[in-house]
Structure formats: structure tokens, C-alpha cells
N, C-alpha and C. Protein backbone atom coordinates (compact mmCIF):
# COMPACT_ATOMS: atom_id res chain seq x y z
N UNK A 1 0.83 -1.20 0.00
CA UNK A 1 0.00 0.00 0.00
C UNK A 1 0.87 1.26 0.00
N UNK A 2 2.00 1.11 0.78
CA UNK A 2 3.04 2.24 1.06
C UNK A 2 3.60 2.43 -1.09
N UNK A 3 3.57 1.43 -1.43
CA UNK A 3 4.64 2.04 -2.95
C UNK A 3 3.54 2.62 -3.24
N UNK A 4 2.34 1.80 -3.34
CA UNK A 4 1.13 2.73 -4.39
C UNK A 4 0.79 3.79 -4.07
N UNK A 5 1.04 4.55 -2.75
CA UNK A 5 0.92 6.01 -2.56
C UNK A 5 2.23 6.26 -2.79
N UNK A 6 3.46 6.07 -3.00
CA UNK A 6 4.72 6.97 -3.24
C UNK A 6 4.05 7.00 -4.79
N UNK A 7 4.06 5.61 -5.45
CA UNK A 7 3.59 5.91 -7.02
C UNK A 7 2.53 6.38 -7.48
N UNK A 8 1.98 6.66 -6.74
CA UNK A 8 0.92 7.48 -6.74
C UNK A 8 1.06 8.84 -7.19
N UNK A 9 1.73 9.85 -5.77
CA UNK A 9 2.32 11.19 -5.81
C UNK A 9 3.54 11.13 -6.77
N UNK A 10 4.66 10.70 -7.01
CA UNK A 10 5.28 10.87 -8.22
C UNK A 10 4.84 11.03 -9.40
N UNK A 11 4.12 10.20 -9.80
CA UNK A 11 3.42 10.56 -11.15
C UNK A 11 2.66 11.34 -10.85
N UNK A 12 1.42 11.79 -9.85
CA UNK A 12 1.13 12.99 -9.88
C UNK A 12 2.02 14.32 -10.20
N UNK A 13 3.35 14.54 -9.39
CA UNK A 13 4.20 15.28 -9.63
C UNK A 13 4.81 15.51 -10.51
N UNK A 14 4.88 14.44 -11.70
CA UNK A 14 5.25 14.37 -13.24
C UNK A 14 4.06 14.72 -14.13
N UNK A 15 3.12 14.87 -14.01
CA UNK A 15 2.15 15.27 -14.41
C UNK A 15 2.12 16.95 -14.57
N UNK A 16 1.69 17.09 -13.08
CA UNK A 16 2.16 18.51 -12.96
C UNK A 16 3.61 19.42 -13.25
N UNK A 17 4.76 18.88 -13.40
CA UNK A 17 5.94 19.73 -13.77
C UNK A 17 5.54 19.56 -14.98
N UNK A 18 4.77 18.64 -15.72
CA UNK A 18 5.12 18.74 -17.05
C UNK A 18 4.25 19.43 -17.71
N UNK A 19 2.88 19.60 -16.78
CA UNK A 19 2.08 20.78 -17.44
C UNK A 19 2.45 22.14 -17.37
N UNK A 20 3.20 22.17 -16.35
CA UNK A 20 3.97 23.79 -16.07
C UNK A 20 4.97 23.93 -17.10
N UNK A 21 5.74 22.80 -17.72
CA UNK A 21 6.61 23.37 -18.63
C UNK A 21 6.37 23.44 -19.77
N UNK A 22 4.86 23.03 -20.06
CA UNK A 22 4.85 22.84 -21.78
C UNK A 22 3.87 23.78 -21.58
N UNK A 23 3.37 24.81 -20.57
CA UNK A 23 2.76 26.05 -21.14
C UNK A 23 3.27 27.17 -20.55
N UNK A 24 4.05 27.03 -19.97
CA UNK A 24 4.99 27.98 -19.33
C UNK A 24 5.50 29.12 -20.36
N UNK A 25 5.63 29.07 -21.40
CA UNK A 25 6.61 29.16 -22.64
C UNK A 25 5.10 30.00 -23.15
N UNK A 26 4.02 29.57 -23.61
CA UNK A 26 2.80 30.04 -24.07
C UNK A 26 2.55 31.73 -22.91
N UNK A 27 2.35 30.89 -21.93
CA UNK A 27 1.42 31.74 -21.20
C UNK A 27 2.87 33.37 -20.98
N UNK A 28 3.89 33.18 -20.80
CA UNK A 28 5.03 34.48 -21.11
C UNK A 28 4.65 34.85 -22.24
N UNK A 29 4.63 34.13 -23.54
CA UNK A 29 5.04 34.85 -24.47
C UNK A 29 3.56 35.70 -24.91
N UNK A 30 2.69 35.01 -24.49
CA UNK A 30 1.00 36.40 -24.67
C UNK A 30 1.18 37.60 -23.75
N UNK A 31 1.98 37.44 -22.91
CA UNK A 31 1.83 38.42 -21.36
C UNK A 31 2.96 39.83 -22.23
N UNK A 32 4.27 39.32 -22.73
CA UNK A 32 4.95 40.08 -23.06
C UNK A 32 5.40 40.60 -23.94
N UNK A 33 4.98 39.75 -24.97
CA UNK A 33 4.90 40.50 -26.48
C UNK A 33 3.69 41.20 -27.26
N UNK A 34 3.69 42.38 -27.30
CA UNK A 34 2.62 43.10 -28.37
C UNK A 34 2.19 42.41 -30.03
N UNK A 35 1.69 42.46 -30.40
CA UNK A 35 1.43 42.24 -32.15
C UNK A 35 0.85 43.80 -32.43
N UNK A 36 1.71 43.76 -33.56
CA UNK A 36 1.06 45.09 -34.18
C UNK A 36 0.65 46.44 -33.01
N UNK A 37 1.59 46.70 -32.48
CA UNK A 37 1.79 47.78 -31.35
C UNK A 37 1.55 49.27 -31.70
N UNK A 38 0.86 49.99 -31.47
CA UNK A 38 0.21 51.84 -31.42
C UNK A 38 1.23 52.65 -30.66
N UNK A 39 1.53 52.16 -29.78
CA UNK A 39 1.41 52.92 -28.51
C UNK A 39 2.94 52.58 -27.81
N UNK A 40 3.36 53.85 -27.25
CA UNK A 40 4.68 53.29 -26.09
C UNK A 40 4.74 54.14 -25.35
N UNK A 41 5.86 54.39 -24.43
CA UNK A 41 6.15 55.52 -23.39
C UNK A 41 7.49 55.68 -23.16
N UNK A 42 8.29 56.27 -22.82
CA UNK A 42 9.68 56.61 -22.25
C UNK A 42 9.98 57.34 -21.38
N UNK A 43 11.05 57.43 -21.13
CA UNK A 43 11.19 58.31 -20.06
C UNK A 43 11.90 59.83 -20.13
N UNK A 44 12.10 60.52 -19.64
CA UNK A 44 13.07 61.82 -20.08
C UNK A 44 13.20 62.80 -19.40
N UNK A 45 14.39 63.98 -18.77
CA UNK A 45 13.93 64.11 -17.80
C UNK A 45 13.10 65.75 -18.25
N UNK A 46 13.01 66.45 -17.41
CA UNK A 46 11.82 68.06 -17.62
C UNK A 46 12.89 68.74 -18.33
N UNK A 47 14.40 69.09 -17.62
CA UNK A 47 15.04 69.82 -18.37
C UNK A 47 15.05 69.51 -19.91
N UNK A 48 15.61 68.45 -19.86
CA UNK A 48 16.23 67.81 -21.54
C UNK A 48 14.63 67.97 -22.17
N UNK A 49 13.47 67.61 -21.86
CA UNK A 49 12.12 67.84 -22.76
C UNK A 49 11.98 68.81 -23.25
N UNK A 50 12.60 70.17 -22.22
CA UNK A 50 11.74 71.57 -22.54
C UNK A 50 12.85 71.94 -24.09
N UNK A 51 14.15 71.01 -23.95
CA UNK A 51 14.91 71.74 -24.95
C UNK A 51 14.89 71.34 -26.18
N UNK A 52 14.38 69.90 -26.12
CA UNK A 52 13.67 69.25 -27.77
C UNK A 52 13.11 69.71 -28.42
N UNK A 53 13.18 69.56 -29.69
CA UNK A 53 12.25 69.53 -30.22
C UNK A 53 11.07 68.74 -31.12
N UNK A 54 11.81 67.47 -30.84
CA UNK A 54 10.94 66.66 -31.07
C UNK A 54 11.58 65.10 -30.68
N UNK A 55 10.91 63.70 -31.41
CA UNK A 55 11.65 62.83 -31.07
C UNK A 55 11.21 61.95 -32.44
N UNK A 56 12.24 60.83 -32.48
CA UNK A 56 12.07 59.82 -33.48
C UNK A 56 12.06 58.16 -32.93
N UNK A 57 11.53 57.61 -33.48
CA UNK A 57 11.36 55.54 -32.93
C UNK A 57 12.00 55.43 -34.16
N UNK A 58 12.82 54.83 -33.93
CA UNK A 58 13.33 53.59 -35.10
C UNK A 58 13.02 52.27 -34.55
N UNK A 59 12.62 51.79 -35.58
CA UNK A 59 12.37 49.99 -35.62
C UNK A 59 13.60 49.28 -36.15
N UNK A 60 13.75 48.06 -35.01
CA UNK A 60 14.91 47.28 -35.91
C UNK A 60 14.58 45.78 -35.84
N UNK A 61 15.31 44.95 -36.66
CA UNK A 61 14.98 43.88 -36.76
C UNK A 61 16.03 43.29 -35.99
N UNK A 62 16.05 41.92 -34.81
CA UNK A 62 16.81 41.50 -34.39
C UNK A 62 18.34 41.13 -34.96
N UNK A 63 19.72 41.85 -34.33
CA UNK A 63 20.73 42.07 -34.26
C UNK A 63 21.14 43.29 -35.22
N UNK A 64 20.34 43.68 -35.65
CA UNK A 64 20.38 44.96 -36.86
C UNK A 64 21.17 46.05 -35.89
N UNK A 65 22.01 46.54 -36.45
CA UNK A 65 22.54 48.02 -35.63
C UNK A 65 21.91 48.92 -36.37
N UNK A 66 21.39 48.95 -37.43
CA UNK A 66 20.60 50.19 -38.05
C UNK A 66 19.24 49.73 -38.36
N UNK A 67 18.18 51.25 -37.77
CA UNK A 67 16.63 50.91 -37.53
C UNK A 67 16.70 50.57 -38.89
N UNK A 68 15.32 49.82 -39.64
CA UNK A 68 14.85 49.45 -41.25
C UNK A 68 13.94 50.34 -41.56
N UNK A 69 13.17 51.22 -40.26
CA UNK A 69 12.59 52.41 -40.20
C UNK A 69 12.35 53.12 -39.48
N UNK A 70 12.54 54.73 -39.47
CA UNK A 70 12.25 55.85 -38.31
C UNK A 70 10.75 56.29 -38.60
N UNK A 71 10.40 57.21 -37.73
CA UNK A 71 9.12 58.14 -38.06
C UNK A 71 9.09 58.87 -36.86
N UNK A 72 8.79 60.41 -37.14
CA UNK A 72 8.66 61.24 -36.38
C UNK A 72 7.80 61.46 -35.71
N UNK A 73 8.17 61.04 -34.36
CA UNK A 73 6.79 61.04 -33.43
C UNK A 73 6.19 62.73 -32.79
N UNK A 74 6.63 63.79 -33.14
CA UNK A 74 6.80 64.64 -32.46
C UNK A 74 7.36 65.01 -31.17
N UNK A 75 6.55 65.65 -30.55
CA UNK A 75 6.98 66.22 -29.17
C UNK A 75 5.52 65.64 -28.37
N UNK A 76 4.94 64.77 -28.04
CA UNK A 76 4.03 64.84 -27.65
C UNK A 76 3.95 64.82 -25.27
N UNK A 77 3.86 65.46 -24.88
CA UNK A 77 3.38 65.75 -23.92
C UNK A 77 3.94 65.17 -22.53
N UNK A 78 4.39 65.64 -21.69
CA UNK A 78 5.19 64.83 -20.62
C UNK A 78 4.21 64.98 -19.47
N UNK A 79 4.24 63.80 -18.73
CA UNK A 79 3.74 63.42 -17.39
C UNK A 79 4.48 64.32 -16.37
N UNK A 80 3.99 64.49 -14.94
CA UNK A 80 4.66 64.64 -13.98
C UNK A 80 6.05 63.88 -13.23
N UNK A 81 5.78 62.53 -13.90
CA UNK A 81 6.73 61.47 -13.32
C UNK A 81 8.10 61.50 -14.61
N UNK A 82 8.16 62.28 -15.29
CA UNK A 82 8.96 62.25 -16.57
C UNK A 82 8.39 61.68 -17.65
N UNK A 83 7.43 60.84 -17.89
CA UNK A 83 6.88 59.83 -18.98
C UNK A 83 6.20 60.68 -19.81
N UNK A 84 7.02 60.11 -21.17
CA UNK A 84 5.85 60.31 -22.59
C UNK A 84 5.93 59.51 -23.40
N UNK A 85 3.78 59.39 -23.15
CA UNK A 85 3.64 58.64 -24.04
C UNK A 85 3.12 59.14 -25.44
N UNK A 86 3.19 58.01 -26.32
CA UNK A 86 3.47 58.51 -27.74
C UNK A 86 2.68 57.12 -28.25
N UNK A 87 1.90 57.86 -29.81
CA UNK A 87 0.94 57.25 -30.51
C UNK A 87 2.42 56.35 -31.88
N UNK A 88 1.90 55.64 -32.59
CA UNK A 88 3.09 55.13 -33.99
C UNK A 88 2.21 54.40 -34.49
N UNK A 89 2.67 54.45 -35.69
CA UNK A 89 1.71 53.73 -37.21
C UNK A 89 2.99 52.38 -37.13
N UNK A 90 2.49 51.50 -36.67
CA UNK A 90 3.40 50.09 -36.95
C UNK A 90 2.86 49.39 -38.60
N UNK A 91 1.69 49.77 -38.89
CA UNK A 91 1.83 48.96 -40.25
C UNK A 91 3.09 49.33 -41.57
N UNK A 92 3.31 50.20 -41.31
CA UNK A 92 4.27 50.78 -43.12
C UNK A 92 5.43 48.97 -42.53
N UNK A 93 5.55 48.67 -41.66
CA UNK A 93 6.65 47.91 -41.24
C UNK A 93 6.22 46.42 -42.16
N UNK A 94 7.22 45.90 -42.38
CA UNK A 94 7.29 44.52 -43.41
C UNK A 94 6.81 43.29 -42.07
N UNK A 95 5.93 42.64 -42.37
CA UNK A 95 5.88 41.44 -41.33
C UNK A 95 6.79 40.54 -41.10
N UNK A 96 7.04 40.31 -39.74
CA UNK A 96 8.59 39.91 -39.04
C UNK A 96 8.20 39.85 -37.30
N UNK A 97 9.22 38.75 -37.19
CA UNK A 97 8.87 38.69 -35.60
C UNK A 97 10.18 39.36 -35.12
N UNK A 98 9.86 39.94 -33.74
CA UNK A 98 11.00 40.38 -32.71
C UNK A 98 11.66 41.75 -33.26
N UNK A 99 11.12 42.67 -33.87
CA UNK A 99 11.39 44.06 -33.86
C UNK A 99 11.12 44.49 -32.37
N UNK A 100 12.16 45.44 -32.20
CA UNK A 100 12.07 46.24 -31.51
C UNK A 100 12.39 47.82 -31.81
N UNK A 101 12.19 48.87 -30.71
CA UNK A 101 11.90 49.80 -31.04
C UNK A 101 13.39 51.21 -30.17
N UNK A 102 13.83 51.62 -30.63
CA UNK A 102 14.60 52.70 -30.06
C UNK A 102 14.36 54.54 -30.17
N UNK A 103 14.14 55.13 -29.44
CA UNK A 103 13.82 56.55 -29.12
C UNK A 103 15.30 57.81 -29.52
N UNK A 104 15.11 58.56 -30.06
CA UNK A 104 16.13 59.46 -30.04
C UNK A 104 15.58 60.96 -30.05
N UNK A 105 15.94 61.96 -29.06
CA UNK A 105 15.48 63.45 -29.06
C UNK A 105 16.63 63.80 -30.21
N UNK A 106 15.68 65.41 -30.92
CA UNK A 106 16.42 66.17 -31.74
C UNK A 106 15.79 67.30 -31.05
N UNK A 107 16.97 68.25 -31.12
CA UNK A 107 16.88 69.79 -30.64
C UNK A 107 17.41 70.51 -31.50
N UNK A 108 16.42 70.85 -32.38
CA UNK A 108 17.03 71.70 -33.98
C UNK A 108 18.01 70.49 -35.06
N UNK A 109 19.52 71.32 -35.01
CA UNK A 109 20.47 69.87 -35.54
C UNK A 109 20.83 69.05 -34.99
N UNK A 110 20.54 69.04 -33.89
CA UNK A 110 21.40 68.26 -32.92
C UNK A 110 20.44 67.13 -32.45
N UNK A 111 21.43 65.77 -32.62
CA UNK A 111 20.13 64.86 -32.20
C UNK A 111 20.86 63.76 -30.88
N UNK A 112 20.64 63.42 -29.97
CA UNK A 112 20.88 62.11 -29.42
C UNK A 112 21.26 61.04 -29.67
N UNK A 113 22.16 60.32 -28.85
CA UNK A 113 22.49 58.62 -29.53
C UNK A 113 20.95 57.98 -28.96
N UNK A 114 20.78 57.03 -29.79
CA UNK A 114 19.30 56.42 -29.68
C UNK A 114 19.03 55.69 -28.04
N UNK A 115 18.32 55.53 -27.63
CA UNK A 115 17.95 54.72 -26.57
C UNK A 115 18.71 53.62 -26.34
N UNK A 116 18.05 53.04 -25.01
CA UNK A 116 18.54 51.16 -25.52
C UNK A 116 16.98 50.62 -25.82
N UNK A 117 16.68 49.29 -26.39
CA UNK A 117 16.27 49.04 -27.52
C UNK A 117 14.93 48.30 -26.37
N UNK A 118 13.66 48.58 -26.85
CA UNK A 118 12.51 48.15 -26.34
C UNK A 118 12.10 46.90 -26.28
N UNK A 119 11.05 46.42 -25.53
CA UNK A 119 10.89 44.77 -25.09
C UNK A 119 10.45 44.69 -26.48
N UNK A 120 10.44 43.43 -27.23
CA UNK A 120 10.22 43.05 -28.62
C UNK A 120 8.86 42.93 -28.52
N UNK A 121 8.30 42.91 -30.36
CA UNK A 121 7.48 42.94 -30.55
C UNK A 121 7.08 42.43 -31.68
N UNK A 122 6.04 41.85 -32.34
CA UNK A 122 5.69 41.35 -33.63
C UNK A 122 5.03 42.36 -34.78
N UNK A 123 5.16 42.08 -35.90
CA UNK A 123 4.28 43.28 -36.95
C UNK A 123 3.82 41.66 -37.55
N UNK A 124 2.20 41.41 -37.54
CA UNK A 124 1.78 40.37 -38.64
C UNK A 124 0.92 40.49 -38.91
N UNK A 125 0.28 39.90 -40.06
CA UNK A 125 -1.02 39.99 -41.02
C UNK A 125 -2.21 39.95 -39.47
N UNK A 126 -3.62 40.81 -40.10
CA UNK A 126 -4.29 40.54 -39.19
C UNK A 126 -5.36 39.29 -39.50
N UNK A 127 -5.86 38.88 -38.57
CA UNK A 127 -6.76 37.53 -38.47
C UNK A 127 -8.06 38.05 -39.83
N UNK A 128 -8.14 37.27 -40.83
CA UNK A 128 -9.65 37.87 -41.46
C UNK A 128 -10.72 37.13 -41.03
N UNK A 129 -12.09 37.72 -40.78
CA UNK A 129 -13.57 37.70 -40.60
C UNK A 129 -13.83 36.27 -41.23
N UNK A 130 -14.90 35.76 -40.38
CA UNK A 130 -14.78 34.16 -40.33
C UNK A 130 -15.69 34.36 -42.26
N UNK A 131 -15.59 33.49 -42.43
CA UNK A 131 -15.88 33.10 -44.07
C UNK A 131 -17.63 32.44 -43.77
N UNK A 132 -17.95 33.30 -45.33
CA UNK A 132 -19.19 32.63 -45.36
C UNK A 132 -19.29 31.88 -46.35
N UNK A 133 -20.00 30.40 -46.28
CA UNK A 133 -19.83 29.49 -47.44
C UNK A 133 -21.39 29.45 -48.02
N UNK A 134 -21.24 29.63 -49.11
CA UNK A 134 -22.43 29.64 -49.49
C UNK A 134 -22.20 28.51 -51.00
């Protein structure tokens, strides 16, 4: 009676590690990656904002040292805590997994070395409207 409860709880316990590891991997990667992303924020501090004049995102594709595209986000609006957030058109971007995104201020000619490089993200086709069969 004593093995059939040890073999009992072991395979219970193999059961369970193994459901934790084969969705472990799923349930991170919905929590932390965006698809097709609008929206971000950064940080910066009041002085350096008031003297910008605007800012740029470059997108890059994993290990790329140069973005594949910028776009001018403007100057849009700072928080009390330093944060601005900022709107972006992610479609002009080619579909690809694990872009990420880097920030750079310009103040007239003068521009900033870029950020360090944002949690990744996906650009992909969107899902189409269920089909009607007729």
C-alpha cells in the first residue's frame, strides 16, 4: 500500500511539472509580447524635454545596428513622473517577428544617440472575418 501512494504522488508530480513546462513558454510569451503595437512611453527628464524639439522611434529587426525604419513622433506631452507617451503607425513595417523599437530626441540639428532598444514585438497579417460558405 506504502509504494502505491509513493507511485501514486510521483506521477502525480510528473504530471504537474510537465504541465507547467509545456505552457509555461505560451502563457510568457502572450503576457509580453505586443502584435502590431500603437502605442509606447519613455522616459526623459523636464530639463532635456523643454529643450527638444521633437523625437524619433526607429524599428529594428533583431541584431540589426541600423533601424529598417524611423518616423517622427513629435513632441508629444510629458507626465509629472517624466513619462511620454506617444501614438506610432506600426503597419508601413514589413511582417517579421521580434522588432524592436529605439527613441532618439532632436533639438534643432542636434540629435541624441538612440535609446537602448525596447521589449520586442511582432508586426503580422491581421486575423480575417470568419468566411461565409455559401
Amino acid at each position: 500500500m506504502k509504494r502505491l501512494v509513493v507511485v501514486g504522488y510521483t506521477l502525480l508530480w510528473v504530471v504537474l511539472v510537465s504541465t507547467f513546462l509545456i505552457l509555461s513558454p505560451v502563457v510568457a510569451h502572450g503576457q509580453t509580447k505586443p502584435n502590431n503595437p500603437r502605442e509606447g512611453t519613455f522616459t526623459v527628464t523636464p530639463e532635456d524635454y523643454t529643450q527638444t524639439t521633437k523625437y524619433v522611434i526607429g524599428f529594428y529587426l533583431p541584431g540589426a545596428t541600423d533601424p529598417v525604419q524611423t518616423q517622427d513622433i513629435g513632441k508629444p506631452p510629458i507626465d509629472a513622473a517624466g513619462t511620454v507617451a506617444f501614438t506610432f503607425n506600426s503597419m508601413p513595417l514589413a511582417f517579421a517577428y521580434d522588432y524592436a523599437a529605439r527613441v532618439k530626441a532632436v533639438a534643432g540639428t542636434i540629435e541624441s544617440p538612440w535609446s537602448d532598444l525596447s521589449n520586442p514585438f511582432d508586426r503580422t497579417p491581421g486575423k480575417p472575418g470568419k468566411p461565409a460558405i455559401k
